[in-house]
Protein backbone atom coordinates (compact mmCIF):
# COMPACT_ATOMS: atom_id res chain seq x y z
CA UNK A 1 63.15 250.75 -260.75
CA UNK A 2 61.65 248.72 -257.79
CA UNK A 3 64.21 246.22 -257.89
CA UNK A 4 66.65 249.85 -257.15
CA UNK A 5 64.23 251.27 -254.76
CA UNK A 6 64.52 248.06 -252.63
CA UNK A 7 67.82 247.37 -252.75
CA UNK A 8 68.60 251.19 -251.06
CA UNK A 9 65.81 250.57 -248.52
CA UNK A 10 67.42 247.43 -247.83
CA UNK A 11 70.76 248.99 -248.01
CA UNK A 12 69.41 252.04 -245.63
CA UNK A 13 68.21 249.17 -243.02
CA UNK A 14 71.11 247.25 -242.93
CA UNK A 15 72.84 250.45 -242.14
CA UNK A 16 70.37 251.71 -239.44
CA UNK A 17 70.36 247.75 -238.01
CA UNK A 18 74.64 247.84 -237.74
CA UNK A 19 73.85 250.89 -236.01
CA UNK A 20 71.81 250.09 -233.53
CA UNK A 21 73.66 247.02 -233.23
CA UNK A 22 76.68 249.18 -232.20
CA UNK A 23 74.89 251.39 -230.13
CA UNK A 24 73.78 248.08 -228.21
CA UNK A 25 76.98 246.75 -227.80
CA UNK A 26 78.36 249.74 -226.64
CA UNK A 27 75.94 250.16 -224.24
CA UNK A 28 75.97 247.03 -222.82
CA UNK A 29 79.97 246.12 -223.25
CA UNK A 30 81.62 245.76 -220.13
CA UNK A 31 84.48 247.77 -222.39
CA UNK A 32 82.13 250.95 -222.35
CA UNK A 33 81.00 250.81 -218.51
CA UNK A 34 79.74 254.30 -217.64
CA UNK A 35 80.21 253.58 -213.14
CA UNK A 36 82.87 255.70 -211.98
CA UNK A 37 85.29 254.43 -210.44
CA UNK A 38 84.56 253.27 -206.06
CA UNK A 39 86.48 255.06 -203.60
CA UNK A 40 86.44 253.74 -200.15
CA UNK A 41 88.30 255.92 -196.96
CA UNK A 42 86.38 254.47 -193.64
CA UNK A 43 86.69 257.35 -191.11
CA UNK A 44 84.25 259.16 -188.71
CA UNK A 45 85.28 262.56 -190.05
CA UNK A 46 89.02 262.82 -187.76
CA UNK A 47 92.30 261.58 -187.84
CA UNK A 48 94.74 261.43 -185.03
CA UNK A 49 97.98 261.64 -187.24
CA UNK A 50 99.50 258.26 -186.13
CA UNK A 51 97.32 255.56 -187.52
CA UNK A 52 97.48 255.32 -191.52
CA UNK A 53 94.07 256.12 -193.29
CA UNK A 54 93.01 252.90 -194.79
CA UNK A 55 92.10 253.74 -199.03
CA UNK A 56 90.96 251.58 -201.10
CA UNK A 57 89.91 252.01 -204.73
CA UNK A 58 88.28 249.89 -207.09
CA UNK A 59 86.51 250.00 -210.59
CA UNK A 60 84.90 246.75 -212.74
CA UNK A 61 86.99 248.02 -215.91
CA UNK A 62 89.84 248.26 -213.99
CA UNK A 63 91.59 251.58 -213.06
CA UNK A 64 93.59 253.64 -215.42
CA UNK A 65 94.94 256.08 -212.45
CA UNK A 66 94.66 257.93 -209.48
CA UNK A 67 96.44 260.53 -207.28
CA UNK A 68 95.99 261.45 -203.58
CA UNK A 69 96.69 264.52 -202.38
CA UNK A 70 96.73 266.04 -198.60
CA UNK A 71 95.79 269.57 -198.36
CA UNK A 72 95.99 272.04 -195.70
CA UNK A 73 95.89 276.10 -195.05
CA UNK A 74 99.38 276.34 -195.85
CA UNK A 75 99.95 273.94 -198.99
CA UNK A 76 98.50 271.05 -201.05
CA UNK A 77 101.48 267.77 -201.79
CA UNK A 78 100.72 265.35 -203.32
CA UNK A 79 101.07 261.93 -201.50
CA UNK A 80 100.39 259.43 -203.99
CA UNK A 81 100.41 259.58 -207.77
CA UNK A 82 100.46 256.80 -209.60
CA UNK A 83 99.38 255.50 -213.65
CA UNK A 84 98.83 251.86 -215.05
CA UNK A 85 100.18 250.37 -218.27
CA UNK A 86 97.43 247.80 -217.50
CA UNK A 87 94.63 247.64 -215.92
CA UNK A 88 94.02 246.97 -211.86
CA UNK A 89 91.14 245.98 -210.29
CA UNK A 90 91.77 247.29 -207.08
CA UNK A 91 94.41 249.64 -205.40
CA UNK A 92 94.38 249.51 -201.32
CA UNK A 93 96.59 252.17 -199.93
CA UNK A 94 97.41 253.00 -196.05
CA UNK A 95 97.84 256.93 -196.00
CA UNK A 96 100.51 258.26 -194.09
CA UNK A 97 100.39 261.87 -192.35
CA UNK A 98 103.85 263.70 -193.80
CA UNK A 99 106.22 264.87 -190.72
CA UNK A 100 105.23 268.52 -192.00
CA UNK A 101 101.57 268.24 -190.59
CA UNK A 102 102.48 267.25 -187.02
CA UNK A 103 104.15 271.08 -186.73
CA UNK A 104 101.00 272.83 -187.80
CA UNK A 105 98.42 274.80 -186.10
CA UNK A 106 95.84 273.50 -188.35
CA UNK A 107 92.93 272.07 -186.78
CA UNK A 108 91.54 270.23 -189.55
CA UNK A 109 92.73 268.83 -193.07
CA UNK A 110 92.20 267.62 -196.26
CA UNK A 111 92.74 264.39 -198.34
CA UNK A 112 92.04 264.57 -202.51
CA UNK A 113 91.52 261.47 -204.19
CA UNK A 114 91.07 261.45 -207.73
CA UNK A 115 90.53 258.15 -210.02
CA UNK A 116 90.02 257.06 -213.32
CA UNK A 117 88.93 253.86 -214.99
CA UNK A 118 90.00 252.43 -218.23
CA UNK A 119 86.73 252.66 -219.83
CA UNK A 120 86.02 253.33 -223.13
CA UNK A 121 82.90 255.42 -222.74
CA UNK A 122 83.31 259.26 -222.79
CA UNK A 123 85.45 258.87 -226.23
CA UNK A 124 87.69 256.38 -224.45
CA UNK A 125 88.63 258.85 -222.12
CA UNK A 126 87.00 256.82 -219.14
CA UNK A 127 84.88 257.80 -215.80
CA UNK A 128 86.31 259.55 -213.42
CA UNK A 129 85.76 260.57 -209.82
CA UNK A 130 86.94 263.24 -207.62
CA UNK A 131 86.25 262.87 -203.96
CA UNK A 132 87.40 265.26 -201.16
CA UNK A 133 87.38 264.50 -197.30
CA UNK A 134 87.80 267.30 -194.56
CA UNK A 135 88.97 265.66 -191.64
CA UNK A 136 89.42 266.95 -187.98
CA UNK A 137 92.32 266.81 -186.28
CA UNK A 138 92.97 265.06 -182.70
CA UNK A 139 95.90 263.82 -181.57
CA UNK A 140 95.03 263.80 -177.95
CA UNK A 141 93.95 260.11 -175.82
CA UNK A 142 90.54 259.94 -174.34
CA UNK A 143 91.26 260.13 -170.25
CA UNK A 144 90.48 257.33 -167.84
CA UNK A 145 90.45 257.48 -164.15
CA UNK A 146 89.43 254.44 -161.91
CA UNK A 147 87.93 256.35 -158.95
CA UNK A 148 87.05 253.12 -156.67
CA UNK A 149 85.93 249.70 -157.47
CA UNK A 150 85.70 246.43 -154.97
CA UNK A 151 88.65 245.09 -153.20
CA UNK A 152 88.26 241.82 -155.02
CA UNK A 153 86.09 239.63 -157.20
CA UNK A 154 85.19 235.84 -156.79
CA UNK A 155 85.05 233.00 -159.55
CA UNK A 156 81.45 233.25 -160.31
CA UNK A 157 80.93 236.51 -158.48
CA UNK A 158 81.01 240.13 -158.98
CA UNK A 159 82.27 243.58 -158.44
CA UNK A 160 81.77 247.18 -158.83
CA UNK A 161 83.74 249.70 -160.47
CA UNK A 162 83.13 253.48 -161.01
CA UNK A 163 85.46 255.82 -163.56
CA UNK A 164 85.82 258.84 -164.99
CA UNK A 165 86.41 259.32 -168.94
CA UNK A 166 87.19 262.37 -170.57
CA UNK A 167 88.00 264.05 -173.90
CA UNK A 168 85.73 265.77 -176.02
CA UNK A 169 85.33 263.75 -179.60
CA UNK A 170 84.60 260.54 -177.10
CA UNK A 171 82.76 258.09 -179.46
CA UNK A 172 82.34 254.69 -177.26
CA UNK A 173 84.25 252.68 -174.07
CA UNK A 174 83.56 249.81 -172.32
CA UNK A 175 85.15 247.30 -169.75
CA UNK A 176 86.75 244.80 -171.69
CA UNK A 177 88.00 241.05 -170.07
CA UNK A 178 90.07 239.02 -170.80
CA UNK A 179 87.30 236.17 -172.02
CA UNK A 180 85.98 238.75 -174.88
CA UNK A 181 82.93 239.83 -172.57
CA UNK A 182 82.36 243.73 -172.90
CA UNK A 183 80.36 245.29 -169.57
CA UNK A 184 78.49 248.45 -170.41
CA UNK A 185 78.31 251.27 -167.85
CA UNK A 186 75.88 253.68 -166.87
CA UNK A 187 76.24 257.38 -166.22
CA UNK A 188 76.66 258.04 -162.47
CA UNK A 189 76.71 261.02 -159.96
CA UNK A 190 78.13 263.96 -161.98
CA UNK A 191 78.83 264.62 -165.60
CA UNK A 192 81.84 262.21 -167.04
CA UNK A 193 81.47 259.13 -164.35
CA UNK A 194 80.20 255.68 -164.54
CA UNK A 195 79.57 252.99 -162.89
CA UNK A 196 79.41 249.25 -163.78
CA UNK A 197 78.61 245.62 -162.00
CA UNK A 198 81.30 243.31 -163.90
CA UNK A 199 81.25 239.61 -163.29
CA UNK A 200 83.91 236.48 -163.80
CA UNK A 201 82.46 233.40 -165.02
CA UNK A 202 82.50 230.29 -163.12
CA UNK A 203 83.18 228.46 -166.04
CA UNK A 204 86.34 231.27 -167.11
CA UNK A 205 89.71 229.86 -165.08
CA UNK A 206 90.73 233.23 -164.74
CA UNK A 207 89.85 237.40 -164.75
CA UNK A 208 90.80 240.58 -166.17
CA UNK A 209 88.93 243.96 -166.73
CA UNK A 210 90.36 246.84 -168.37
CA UNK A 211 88.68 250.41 -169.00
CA UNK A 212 88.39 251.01 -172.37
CA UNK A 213 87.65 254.66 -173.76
CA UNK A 214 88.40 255.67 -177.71
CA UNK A 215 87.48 258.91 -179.70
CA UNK A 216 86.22 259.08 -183.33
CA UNK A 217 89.86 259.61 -184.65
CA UNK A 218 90.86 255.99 -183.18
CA UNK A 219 92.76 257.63 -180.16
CA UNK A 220 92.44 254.71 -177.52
CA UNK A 221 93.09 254.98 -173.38
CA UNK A 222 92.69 251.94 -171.71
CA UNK A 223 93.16 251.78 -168.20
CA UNK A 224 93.47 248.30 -165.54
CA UNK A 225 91.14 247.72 -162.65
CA UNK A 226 92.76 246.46 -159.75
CA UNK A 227 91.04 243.21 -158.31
CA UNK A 228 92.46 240.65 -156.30
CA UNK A 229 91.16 237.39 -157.56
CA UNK A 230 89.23 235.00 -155.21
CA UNK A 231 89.68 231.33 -156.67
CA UNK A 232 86.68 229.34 -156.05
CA UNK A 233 86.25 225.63 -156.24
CA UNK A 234 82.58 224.62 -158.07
CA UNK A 235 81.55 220.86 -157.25
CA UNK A 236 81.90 218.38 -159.93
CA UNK A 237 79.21 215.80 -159.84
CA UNK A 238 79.07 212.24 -161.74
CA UNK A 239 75.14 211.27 -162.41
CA UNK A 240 74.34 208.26 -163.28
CA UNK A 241 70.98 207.97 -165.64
CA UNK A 242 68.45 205.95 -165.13
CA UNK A 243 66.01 203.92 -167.79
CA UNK A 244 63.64 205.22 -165.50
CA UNK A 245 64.45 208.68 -165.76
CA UNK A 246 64.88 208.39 -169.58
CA UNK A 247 61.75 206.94 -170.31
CA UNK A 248 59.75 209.20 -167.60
CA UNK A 249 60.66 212.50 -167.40
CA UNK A 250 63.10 213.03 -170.91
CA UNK A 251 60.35 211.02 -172.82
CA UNK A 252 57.88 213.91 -171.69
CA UNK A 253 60.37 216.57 -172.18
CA UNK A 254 61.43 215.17 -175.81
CA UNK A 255 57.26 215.59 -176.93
CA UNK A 256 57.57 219.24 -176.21
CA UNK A 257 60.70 220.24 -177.50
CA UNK A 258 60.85 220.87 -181.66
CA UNK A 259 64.24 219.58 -181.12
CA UNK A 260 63.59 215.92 -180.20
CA UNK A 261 60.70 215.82 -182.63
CA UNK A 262 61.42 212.39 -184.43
CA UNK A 263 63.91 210.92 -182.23
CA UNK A 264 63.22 207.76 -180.37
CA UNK A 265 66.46 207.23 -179.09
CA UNK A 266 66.53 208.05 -175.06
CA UNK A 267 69.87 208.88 -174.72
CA UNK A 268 69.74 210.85 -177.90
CA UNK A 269 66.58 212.67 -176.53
CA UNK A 270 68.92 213.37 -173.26
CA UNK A 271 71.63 215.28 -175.25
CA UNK A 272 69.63 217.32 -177.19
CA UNK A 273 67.66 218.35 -174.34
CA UNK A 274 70.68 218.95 -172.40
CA UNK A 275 72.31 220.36 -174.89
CA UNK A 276 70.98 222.12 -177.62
CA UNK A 277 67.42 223.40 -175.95
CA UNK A 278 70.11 224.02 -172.54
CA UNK A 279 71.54 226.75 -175.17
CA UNK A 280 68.65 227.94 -176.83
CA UNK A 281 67.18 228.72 -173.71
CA UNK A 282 70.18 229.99 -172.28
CA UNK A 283 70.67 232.20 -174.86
CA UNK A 284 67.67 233.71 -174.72
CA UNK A 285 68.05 234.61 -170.79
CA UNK A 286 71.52 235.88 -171.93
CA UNK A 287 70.30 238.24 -174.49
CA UNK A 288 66.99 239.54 -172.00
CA UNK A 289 69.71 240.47 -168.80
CA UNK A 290 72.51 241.65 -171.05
CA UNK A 291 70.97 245.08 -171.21
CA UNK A 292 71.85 248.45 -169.37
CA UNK A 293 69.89 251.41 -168.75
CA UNK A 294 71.47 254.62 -169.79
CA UNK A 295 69.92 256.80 -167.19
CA UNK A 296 72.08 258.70 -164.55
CA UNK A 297 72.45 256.70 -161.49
CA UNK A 298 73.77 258.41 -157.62
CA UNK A 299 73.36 255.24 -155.93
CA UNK A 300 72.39 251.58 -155.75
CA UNK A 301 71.08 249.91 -152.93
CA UNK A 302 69.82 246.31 -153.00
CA UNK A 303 68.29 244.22 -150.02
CA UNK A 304 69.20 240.62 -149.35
CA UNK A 305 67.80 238.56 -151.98
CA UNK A 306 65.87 235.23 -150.54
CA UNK A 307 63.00 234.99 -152.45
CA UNK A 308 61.16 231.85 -150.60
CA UNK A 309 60.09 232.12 -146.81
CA UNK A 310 61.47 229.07 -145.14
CA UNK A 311 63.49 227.72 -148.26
CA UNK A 312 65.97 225.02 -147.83
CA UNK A 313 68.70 224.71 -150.43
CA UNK A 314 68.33 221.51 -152.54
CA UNK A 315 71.15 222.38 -154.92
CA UNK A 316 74.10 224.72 -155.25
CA UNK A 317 75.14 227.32 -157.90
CA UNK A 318 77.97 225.94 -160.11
CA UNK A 319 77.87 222.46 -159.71
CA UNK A 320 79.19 220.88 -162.84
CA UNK A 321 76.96 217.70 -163.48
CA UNK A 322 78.61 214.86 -165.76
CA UNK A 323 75.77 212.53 -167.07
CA UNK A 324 77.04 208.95 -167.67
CA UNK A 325 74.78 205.31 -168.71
CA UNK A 326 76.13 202.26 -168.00
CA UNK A 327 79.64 203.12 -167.00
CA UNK A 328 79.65 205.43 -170.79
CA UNK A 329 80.29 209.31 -170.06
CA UNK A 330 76.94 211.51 -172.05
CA UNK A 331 76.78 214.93 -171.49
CA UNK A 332 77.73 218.01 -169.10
CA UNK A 333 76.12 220.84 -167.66
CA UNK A 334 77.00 223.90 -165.47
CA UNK A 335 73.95 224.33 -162.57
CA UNK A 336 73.86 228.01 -162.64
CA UNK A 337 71.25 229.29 -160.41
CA UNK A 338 70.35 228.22 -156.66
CA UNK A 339 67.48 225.74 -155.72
CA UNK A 340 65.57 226.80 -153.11
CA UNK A 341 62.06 224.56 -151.78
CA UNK A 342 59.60 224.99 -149.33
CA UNK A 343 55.78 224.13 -149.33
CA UNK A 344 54.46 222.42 -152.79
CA UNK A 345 53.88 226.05 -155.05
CA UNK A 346 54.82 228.15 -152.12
CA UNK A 347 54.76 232.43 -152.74
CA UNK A 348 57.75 233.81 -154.42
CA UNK A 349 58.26 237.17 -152.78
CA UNK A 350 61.42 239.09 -153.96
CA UNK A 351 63.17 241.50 -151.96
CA UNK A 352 64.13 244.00 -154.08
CA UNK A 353 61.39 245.53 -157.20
CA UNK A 354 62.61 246.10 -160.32
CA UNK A 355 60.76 246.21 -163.83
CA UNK A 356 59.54 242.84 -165.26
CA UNK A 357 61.51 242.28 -168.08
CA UNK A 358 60.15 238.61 -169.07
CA UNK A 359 57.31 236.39 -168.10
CA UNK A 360 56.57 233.27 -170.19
CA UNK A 361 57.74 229.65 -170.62
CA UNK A 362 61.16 229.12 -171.85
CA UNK A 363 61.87 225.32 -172.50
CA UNK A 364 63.75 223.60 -169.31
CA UNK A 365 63.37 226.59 -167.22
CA UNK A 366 59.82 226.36 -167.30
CA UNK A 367 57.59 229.24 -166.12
CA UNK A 368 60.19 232.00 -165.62
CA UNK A 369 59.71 235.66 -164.35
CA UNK A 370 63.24 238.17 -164.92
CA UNK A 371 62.74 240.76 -162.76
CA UNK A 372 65.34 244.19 -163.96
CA UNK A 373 66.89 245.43 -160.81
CA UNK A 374 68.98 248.36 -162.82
CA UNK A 375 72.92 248.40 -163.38
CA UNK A 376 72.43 245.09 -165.64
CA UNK A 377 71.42 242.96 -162.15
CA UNK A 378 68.73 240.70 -162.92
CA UNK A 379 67.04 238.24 -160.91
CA UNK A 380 65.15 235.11 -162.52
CA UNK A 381 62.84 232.65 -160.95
CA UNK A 382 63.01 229.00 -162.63
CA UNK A 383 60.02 226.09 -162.67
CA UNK A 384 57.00 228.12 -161.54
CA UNK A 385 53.37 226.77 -161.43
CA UNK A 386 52.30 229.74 -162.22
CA UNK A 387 53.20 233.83 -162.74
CA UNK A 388 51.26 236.75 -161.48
CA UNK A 389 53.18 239.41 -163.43
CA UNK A 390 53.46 240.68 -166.78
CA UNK A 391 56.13 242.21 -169.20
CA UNK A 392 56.64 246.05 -167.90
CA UNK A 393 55.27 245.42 -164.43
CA UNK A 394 57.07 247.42 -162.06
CA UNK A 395 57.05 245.75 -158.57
CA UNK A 396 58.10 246.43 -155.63
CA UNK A 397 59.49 244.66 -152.64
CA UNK A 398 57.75 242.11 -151.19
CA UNK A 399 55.60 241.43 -154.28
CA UNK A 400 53.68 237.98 -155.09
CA UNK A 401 55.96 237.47 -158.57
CA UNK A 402 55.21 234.15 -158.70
CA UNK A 403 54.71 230.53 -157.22
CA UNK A 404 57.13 227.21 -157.26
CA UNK A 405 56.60 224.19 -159.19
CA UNK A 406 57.94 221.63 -161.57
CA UNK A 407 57.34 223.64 -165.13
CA UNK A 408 60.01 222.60 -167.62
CA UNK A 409 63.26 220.45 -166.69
CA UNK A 410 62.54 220.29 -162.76
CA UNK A 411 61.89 216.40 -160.88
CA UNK A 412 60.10 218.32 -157.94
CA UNK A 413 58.50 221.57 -156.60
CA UNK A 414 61.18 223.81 -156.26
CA UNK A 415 62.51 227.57 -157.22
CA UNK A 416 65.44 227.61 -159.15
CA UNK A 417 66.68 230.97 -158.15
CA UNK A 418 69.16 232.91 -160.78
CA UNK A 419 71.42 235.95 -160.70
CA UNK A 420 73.23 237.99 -163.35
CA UNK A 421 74.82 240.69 -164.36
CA UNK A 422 74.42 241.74 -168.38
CA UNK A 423 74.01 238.40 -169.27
CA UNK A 424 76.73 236.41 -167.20
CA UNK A 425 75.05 234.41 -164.26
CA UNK A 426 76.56 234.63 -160.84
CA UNK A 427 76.74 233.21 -157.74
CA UNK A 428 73.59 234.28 -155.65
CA UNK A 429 75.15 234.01 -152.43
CA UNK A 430 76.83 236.79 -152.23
CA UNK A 431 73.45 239.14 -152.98
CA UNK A 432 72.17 237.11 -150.16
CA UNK A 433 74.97 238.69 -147.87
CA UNK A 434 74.42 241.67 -146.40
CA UNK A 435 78.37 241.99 -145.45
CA UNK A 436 78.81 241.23 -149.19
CA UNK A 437 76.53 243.68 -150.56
CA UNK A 438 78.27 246.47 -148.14
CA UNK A 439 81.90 245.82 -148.91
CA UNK A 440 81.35 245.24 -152.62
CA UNK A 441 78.65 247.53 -153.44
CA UNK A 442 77.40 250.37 -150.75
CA UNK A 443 81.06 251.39 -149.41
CA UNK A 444 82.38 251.39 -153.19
CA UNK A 445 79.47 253.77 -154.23
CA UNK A 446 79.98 256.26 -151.05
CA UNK A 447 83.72 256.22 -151.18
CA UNK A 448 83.28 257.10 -155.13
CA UNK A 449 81.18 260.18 -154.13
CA UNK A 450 83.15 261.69 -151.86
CA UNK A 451 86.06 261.38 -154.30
CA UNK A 452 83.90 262.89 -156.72
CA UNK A 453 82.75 265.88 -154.51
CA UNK A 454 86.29 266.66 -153.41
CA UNK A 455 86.95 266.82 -157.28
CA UNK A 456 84.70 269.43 -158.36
């Protein structure tokens, strides 16, 4: 009787063990996946008609069907509509609008999309997924208007342009160039302008800048700004290194640097530190002086910059320095500030306040104050002994920023004076020239405003 009595139990177990066994397995089968099926259409809510909607569908178990279907006040078609013998993966589609849609009055529509995976969970019917998107329609181009902008624009230099943009689903524009640099601008004078400093590169051979606006439905309006291109010639020059110089001031240099930690190698030392801790650092100033404030703007008037009383120039902006050892070419580098010296740690006294933006030690720039002079223009003061301002500081003209020295990658007291605009240096003669700054900058502002005021 026990020998019956165990055999059902066992029996029962076995039973309630296959069970759960299935259960398990259909749980955890790929076969009985219970995710519906992804359905991916990338838009900001509009859709201008022209450009195909991008959809893209995609399920793990591999899709059984789907259908898309455009609907508006007037009728629902179907677009798309199609069913698999096997499975897919993945189905990328580019929506087109139908001709009927470009006639109507609507003002916004509708795209269906339905999907379904080949699954076996729900009683091997599969997930589905029904997802509906309400999109605005806009047809119409953002508007752009160059009101002025400076005559021309120097190699290394800058210029000044102010526009207009218009249209009323505006989601971002820019002035784009040629060498994939985009210049911000800030909101200026009346409702719908801005203004923007743009700059060329010395190291770019040539320039272009182009006003781009584009609205959330991908309408795009770009428009050209007219500048007549000043070549300028940069001077090259060949320096030979020295053992001396190798083993006195890059043998200092290659101690402080993480870079050159566990090299020995002078020449080795003198790449890395004129290469790699050259970018690091100048990546850093790039990043600081590559912002612009957002605030609205009516003018923008900037005294000549010469920061040190008395200062003689002991080397140019843009010379392009190619390091050679015994008769073997090394390394390059683009001198992209001016050096000014005077007295050993003589006063640094800027021209022009501005909000301190940074103040510490950054590798062969040594000590180094950026002053934030608004529109993107920022000022930076190389090598100082020492710095008498801190982050947020707002100064004004005239203020003791700083004093000259021999902090970081300098062979004597000196300023190495920098200017740039949103992150591209420049050359600072031309903010030292008061013709400059009226031609390029004051006239182009006043000749915008009364433009402007004739407008409205």
């Amino acid at each position: 009787m026990r020998r019956k009595e165990n055999g059902a139990l066992y029996g029962m177990l076995f039973i309630i063990a296959m069970l759960l066994g299935g259960a398990l397995y259909v749980y955890s089968s790929a076969t009985f996946e219970r995710e519906v099926p992804e359905i991916s259409l990338p838009n900001d809510g509009y859709w201008n008609l022209k450009d195909p909607l991008e959809l893209s569908i995609r399920d793990r178990s591999g899709l059984k069907a789907y259908k898309v279907t455009l609907k508006t006040s007037a009728e629902e078609s179907g677009l798309y509509h199609e069913q698999f013998l096997e499975a897919k993966d993945e189905v990328n589609l580019k929506i087109e609008s139908p001709k009927s849609v470009f006639t109507m009055k609507d003002k916004e529509l509708t795209i269906i999309v339905e999907a379904q995976d080949a699954s076996r969970w729900n009683l091997f019917q599969g997930n589905a997924i029904k997802k509906a998107y309400t999109l605005k329609i806009d047809k119409k181009k953002p508007i752009v208007n160059i009101i002025s902008n400076s005559y021309k624009i120097s190699k290394g230099g800058s210029a000044l342009v102010i526009f207009k943009v218009e249209d009323e689903n505006l989601k971002d524009f820019y002035i784009q160039t040629n060498f994939d640099k985009k210049f911000k601008a800030q909101p200026f004078y009346k409702e719908g302008y801005y203004v923007a400093l743009i700059a060329w590169p010395m190291t770019e051979s040539n320039f272009k800048a182009i006003v781009v606006a584009q609205d959330f439905a991908q309408n795009t309006t770009q428009a050209y700004v007219p500048l007549y291109l000043n070549e300028k010639v940069y001077k090259v020059s060949n320096i030979k290194l020295t053992d001396s110089f190798l083993k006195g001031k890059i043998a200092e240099l290659a101690e402080e640097f993480e870079e050159t930690q566990g090299v020995f190698d002078p020449i080795e030392q003198f790449k890395i530190i004129n290469e790699k801790v050259r970018m690091k650092n100048e990546a850093l100033i790039h990043e600081i002086t590559s912002k612009v404030p957002q605030t609205m703007v009516d003018d923008f008037r900037m005294n000549k910059m010469y920061p040190l009383k008395n200062g003689a120039v002991v080397a140019y902006f843009g010379d392009h320095r190619l390091y050679s050892y015994n008769g073997k070419d090394i390394s390059e580098s683009y001198h992209l500030g001016l050096d000014l010296a005077s007295n050993a740690q003589a006063e640094i006294r800027p021209q022009n306040g501005g909000e301190i933006v940074y103040a510490d030690y950054n590798g062969l720039y040594g000590n180094m104050p950026i002053v934030s002079h608004g529109l993107g223009l920022y000022t930076l003061y190389g090598h100082c002994s020492s710095i008498n301002v801190h982050v947020g500081d707002n100064i004004q003209p005239g203020t003791h920023l700083a004093n000259t020295g021999k902090s970081g990658y300098a062979m004597g007291d000196h300023l190495h004076f920098g200017v740039l605009v949103q992150g591209v240096e420049v050359h600072p003669a031309e903010w030292m020239d008061g013709d400059w700054m009226r031609l390029n900058i004051t006239d182009v502002i006043k000749s915008a405003k009364e433009i402007i005021d004739k407008k409205v």
